[in-house]
Protein backbone atom coordinates (compact mmCIF):
# COMPACT_ATOMS: atom_id res chain seq x y z
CA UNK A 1 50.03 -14.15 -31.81
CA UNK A 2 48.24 -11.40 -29.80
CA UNK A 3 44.97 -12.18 -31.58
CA UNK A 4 45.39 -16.04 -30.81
CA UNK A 5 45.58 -14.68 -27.05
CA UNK A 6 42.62 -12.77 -27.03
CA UNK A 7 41.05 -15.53 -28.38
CA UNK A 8 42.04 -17.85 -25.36
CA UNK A 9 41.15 -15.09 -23.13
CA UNK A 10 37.32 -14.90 -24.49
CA UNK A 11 37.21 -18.82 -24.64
CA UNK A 12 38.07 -18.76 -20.87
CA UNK A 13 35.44 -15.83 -20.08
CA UNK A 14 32.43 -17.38 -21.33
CA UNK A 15 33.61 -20.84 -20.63
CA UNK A 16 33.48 -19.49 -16.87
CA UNK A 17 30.18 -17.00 -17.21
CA UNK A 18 28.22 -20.23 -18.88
CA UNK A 19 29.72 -22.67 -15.57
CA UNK A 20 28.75 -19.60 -13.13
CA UNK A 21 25.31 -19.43 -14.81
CA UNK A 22 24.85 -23.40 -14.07
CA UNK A 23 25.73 -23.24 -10.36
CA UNK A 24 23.05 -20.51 -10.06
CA UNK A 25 20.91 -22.50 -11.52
CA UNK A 26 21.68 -25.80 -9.56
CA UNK A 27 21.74 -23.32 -6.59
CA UNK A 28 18.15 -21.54 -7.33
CA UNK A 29 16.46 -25.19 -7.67
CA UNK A 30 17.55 -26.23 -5.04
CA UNK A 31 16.57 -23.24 -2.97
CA UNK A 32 12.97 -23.52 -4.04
CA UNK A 33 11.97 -27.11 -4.06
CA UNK A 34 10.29 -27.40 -0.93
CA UNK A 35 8.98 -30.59 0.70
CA UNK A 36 5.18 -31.13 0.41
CA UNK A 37 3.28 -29.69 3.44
CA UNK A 38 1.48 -32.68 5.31
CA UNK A 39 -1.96 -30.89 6.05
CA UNK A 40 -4.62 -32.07 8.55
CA UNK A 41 -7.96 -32.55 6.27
CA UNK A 42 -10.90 -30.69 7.39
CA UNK A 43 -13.95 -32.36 9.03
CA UNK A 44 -17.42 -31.01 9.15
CA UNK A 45 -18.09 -29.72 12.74
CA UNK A 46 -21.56 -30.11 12.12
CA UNK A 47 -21.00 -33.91 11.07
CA UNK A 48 -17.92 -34.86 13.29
CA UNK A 49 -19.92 -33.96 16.83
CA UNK A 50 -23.69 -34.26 16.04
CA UNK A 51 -24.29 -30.90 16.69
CA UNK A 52 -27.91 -29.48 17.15
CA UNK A 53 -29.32 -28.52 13.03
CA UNK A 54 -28.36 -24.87 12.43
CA UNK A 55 -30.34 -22.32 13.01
CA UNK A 56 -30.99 -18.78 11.34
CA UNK A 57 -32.08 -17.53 14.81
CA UNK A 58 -28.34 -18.56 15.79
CA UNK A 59 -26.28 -15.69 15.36
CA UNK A 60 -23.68 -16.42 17.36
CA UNK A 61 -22.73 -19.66 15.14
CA UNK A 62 -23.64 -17.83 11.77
CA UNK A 63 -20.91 -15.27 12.72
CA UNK A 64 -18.36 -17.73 12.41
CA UNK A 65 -18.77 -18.27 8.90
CA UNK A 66 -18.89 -14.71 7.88
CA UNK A 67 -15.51 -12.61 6.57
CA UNK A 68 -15.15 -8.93 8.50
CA UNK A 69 -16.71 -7.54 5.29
CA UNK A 70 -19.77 -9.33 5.67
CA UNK A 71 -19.29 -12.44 2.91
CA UNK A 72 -20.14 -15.67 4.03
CA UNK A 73 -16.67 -17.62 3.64
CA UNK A 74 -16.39 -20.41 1.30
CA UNK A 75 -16.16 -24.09 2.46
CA UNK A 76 -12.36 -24.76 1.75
CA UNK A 77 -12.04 -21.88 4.30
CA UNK A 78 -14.58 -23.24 6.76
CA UNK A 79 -14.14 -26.88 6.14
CA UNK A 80 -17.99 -27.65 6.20
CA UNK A 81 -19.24 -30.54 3.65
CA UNK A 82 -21.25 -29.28 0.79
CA UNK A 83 -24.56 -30.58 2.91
CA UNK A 84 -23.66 -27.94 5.75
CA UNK A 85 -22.53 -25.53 3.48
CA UNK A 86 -25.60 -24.71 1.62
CA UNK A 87 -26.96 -24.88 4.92
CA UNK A 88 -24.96 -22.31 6.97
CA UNK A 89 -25.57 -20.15 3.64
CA UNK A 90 -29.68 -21.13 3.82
CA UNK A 91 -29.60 -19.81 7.03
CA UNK A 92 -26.80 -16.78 6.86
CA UNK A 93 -29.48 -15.41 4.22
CA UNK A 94 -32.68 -15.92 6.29
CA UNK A 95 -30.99 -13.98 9.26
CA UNK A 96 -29.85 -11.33 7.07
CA UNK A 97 -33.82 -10.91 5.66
CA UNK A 98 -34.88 -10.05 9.05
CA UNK A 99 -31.63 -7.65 9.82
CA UNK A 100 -30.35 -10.34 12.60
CA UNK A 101 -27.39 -9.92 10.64
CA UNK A 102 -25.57 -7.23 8.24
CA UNK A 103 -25.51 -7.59 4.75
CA UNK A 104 -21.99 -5.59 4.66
CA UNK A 105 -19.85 -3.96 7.22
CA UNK A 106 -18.45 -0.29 7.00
């Protein structure tokens, strides 16, 4: 008889561990789904406005498409079309041949 209790007793502990284990789990999914971020897509300021061709003699622009450390950032970070792209790094290279700008930072 006391065995058949213990028994019982188990069978009710795990029955309620595995439902505690499920609520988490309903509990944690739901936590992380998130909804999908609507983002603005990225136009090519050189394209949207027309803007004069770039320039290596144009430090001024070319310093807004290099990093702190001196990288020239990549086009999902600058949102430049592959045309301008290669461009801005045509030209970030030229002015760094004649030391208008650094190859690194310190």
């Amino acid at each position: 008889m006391a065995e058949e209790v213990k028994q019982a007793a188990e069978e009710a502990e795990t029955q309620q561990a595995a439902q505690d284990t499920a609520e988490k789990k309903t509990e944690r999914t739901a936590r992380t789904r998130r909804k999908p971020m609507h983002r603005r897509k990225k136009v090519c300021r050189f394209c949207a406005k027309n803007a004069a061709p770039l320039d290596y003699k144009d430090t001024e622009t070319l310093r807004q498409f290099i990093s702190e450390r001196g990288k020239i950032l990549p086009r999902r970070v600058t949102g430049c079309c592959a045309k301008h792209q290669r461009a801005v790094t045509t030209a970030v290279k030229r002015a760094r041949h004649i030391a208008l700008l650094p190859y690194m930072t310190e």
